[in-house]
N, C-alpha and C. Protein backbone atom coordinates (compact mmCIF):
# COMPACT_ATOMS: atom_id res chain seq x y z
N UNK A 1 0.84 -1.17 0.00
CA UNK A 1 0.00 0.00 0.00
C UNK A 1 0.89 1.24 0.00
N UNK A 2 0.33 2.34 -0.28
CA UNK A 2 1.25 3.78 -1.08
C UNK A 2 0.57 4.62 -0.46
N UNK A 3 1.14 5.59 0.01
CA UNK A 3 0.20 6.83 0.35
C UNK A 3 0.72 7.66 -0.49
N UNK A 4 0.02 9.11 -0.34
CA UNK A 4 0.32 10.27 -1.12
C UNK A 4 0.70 11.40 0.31
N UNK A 5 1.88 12.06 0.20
CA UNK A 5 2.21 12.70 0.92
C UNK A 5 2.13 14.30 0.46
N UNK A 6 1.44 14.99 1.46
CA UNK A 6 1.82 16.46 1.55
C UNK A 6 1.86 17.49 2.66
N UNK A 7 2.78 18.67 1.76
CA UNK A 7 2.89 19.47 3.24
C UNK A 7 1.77 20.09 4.18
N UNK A 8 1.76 20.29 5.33
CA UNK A 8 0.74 20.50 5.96
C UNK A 8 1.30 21.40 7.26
N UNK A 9 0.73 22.50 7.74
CA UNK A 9 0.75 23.12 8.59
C UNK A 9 0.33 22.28 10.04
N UNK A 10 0.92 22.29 11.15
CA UNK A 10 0.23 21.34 12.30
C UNK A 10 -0.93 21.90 12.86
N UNK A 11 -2.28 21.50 13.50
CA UNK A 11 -3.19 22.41 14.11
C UNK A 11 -2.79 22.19 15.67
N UNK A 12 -1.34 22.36 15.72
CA UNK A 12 -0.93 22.33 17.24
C UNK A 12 0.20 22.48 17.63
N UNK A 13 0.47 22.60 18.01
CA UNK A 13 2.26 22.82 19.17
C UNK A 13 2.55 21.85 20.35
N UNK A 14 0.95 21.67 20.61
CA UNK A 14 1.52 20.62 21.80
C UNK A 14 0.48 19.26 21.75
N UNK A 15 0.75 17.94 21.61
CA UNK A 15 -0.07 16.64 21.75
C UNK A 15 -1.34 17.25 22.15
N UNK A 16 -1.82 17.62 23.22
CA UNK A 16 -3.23 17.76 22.85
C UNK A 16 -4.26 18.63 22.26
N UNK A 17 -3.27 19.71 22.26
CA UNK A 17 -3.41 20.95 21.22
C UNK A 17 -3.65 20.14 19.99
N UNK A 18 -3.08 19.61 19.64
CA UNK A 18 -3.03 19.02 18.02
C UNK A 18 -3.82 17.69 18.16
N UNK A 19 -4.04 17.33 19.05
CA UNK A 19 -5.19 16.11 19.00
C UNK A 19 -6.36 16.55 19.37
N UNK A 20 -7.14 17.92 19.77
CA UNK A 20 -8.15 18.72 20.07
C UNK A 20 -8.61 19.15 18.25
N UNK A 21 -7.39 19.66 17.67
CA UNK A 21 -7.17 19.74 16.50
C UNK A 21 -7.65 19.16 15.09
N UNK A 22 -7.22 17.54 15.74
CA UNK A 22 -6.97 16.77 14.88
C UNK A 22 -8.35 15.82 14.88
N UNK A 23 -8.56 15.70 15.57
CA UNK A 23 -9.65 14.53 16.18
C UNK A 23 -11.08 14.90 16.89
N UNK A 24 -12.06 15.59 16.05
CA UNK A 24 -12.99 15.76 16.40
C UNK A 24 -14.16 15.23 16.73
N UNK A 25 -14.41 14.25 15.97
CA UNK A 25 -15.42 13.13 16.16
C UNK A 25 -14.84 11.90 16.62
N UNK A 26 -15.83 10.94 17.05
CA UNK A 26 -15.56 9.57 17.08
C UNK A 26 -15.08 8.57 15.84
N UNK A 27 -14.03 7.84 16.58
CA UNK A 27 -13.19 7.41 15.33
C UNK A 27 -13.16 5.61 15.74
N UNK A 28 -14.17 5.35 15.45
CA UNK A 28 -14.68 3.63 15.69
C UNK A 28 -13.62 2.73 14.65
N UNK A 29 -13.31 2.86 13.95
CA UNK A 29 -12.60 2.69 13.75
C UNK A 29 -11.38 2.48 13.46
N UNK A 30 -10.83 3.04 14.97
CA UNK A 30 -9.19 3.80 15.28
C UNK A 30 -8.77 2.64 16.52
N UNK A 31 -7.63 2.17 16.91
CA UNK A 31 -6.67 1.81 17.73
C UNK A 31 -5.92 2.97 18.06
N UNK A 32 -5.69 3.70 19.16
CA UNK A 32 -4.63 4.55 19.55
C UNK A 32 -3.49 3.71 20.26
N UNK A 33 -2.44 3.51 19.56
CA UNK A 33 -1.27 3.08 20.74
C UNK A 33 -0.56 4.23 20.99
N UNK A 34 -0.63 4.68 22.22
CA UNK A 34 0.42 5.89 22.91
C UNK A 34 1.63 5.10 24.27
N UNK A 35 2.73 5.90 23.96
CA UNK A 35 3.99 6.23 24.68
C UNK A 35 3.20 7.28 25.60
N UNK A 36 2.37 8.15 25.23
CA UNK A 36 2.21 9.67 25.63
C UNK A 36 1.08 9.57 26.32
N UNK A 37 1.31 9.80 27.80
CA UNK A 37 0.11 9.57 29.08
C UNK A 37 -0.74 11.39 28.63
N UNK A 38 -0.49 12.23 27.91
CA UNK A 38 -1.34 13.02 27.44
C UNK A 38 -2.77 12.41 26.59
N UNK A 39 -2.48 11.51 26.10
CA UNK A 39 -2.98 10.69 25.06
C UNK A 39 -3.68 9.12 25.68
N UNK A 40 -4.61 9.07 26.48
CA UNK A 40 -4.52 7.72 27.37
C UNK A 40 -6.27 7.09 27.58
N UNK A 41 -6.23 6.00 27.96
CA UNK A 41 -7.58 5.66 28.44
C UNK A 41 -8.07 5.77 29.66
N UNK A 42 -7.81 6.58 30.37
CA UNK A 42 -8.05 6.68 31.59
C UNK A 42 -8.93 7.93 32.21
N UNK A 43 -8.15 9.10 31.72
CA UNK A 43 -8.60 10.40 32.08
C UNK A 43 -8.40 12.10 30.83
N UNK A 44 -9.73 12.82 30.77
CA UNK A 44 -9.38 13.45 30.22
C UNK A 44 -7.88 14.62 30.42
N UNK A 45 -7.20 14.64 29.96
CA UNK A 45 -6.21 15.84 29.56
C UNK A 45 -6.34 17.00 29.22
N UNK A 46 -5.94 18.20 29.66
CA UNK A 46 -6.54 19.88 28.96
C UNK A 46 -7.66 19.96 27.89
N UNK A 47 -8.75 19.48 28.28
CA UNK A 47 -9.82 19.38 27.54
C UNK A 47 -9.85 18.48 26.17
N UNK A 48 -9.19 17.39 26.35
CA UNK A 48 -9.13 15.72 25.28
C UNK A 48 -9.23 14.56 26.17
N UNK A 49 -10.39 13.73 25.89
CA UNK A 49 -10.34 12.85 26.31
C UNK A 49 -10.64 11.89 25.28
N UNK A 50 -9.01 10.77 25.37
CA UNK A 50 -8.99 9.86 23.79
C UNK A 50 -10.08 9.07 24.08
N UNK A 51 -10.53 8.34 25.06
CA UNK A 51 -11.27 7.38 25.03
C UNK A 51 -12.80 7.86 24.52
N UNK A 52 -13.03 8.85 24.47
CA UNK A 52 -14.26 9.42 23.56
C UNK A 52 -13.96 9.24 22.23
N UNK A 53 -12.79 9.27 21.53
CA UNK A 53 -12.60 9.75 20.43
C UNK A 53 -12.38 8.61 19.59
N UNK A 54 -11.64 7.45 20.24
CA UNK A 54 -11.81 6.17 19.29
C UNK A 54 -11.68 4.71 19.96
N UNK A 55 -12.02 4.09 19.79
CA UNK A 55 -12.12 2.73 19.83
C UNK A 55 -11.61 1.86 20.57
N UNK A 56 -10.30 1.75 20.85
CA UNK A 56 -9.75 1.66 22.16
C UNK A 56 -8.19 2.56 22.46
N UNK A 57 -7.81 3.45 23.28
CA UNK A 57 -6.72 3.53 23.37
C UNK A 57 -5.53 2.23 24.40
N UNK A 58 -4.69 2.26 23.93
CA UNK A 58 -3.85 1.29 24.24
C UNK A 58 -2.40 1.84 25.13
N UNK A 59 -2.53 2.33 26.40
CA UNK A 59 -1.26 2.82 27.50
C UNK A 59 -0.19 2.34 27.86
N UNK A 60 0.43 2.51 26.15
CA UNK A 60 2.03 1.90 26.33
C UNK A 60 2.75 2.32 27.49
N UNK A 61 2.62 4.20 27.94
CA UNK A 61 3.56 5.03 28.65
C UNK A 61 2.72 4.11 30.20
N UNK A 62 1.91 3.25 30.61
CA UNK A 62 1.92 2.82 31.87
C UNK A 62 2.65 1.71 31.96
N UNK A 63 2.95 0.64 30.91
CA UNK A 63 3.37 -0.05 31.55
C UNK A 63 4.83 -0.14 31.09
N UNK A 64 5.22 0.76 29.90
CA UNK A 64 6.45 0.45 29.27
C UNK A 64 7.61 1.48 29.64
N UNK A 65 7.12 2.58 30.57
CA UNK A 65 7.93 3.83 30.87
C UNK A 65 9.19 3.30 31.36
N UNK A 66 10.30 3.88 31.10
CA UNK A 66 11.33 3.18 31.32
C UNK A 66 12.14 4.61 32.30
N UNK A 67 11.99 4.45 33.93
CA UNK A 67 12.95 5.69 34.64
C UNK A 67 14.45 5.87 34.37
N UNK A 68 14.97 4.71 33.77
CA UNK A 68 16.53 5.18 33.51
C UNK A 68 17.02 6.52 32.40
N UNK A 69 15.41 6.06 31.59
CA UNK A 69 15.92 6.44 30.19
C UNK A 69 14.91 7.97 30.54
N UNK A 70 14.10 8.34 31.59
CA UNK A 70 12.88 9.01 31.26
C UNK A 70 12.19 9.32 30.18
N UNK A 71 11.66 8.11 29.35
CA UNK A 71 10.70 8.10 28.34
C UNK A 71 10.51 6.75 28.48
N UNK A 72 9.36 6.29 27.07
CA UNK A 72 9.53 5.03 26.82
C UNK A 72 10.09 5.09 25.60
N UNK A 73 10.81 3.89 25.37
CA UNK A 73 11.56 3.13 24.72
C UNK A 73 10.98 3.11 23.44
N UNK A 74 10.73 3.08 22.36
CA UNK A 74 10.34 2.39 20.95
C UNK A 74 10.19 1.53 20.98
N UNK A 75 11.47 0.10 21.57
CA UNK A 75 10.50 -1.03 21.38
C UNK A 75 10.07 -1.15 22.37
N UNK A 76 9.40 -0.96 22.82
CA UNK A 76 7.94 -1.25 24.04
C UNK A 76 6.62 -1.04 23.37
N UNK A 77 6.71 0.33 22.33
CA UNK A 77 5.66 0.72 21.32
C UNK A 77 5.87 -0.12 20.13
N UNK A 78 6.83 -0.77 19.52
CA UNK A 78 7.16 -1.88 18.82
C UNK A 78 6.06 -2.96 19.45
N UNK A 79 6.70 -2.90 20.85
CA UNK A 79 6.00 -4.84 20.71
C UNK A 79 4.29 -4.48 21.32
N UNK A 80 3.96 -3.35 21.44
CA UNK A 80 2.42 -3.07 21.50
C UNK A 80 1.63 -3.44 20.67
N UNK A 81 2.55 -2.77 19.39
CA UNK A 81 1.91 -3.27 18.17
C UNK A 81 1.58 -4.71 17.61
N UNK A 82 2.63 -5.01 18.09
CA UNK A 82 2.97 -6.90 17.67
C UNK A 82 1.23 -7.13 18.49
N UNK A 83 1.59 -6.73 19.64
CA UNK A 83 0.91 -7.77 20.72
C UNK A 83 -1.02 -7.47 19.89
N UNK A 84 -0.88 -6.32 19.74
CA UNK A 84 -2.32 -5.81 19.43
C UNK A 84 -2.88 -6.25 17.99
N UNK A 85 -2.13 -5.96 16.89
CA UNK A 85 -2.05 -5.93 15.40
C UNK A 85 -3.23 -7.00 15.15
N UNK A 86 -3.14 -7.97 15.31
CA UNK A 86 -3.94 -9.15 15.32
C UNK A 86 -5.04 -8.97 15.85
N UNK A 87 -5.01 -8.94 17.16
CA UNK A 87 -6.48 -8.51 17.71
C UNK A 87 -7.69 -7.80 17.19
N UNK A 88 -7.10 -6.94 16.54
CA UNK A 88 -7.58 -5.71 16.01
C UNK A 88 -7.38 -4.95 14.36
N UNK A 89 -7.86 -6.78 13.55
CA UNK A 89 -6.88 -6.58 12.13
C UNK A 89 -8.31 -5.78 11.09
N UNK A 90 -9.13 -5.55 11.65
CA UNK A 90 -10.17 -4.86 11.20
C UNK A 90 -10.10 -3.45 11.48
N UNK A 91 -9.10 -2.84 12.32
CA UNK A 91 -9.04 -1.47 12.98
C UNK A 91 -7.78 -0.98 12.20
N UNK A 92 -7.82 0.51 12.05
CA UNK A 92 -6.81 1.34 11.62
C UNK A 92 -6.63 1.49 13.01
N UNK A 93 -4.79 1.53 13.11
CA UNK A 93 -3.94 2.11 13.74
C UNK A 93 -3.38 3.45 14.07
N UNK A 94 -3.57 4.37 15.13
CA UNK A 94 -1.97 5.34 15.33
C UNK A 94 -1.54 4.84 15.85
N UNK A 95 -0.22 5.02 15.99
CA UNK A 95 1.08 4.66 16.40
C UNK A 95 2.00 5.85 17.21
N UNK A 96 1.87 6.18 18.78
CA UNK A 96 2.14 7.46 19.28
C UNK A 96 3.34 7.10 19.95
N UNK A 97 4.36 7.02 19.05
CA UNK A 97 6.02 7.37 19.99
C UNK A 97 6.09 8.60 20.29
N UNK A 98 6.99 8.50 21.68
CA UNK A 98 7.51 10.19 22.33
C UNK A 98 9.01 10.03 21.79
N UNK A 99 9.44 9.45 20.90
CA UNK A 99 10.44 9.95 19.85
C UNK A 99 9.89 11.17 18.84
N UNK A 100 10.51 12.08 18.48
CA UNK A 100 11.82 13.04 19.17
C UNK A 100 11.73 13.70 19.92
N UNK A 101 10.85 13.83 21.15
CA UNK A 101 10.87 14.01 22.30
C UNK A 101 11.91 14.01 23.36
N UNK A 102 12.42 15.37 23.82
CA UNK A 102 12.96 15.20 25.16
C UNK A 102 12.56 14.12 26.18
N UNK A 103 13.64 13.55 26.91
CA UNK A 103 14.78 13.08 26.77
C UNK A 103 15.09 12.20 25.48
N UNK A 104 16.32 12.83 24.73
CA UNK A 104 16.88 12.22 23.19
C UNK A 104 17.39 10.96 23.62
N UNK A 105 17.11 9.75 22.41
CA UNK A 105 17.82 8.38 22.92
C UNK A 105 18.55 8.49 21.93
N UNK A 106 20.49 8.34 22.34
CA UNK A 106 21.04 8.29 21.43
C UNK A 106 21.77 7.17 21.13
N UNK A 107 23.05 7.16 20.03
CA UNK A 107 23.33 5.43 19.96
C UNK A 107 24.17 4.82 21.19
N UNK A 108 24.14 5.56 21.80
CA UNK A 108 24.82 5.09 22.90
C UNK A 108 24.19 3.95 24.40
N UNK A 109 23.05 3.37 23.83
CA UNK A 109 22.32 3.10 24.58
C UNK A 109 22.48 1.54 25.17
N UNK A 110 23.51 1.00 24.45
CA UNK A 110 24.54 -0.26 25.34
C UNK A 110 25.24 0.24 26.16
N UNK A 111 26.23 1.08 26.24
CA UNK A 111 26.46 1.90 27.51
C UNK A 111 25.57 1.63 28.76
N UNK A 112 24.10 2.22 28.63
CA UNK A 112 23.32 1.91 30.12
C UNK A 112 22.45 0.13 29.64
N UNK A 113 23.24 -0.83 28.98
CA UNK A 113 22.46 -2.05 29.44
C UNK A 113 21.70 -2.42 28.46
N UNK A 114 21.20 -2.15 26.87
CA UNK A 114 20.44 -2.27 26.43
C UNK A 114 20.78 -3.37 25.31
């Protein structure tokens, strides 16, 4: 499958700015996987609450947050996907890494163990 790409102005500066933005109606047909506890099934955020907005969100940043690194990891949002993909092969996906997000993971990340 191919998409068509173009430029686009963001309707935000900050995750829920741009998901207030972005996401106005119910999206039944959406999987949210988030890194980003802005973005979660639990509780609304500065006036967004995902679990209104689609189908199920999925709270990588609860169980995959990693304190060494202060973020989560990629593959933690990697194997979300794995774990979910199947479940849910009738559902469109987002996919919410806090890559390039402060704190930067750089290649140095055998150094702390990885």
């Amino acid at each position: 499958m191919h998409g068509e790409l173009k430029k686009a102005v963001s309707v935000g500066s900050s995750t829920t700015e741009w998901c207030k933005g972005s996401f106005k109606k119910r999206y039944d047909d959406v999987v949210y996987i988030s890194a980003n506890p802005h973005i979660n099934s639990k509780f609304e955020v500065k006036g967004f609450n995902a679990k209104d907005h689609f189908f199920r969100v999925i709270d990588v940043w609860k169980w995959g947050w990693n304190e060494g690194l202060g973020t989560v990891h990629p593959k933690k949002v990697n194997e979300a996907v794995q774990t979910f993909k199947d479940n849910y092969s009738d559902k469109r996906f987002i996919i919410h890494y806090l890559q390039p997000h402060e704190p930067y993971i750089g290649y140095n990340l055998r150094a702390v163990g990885f």
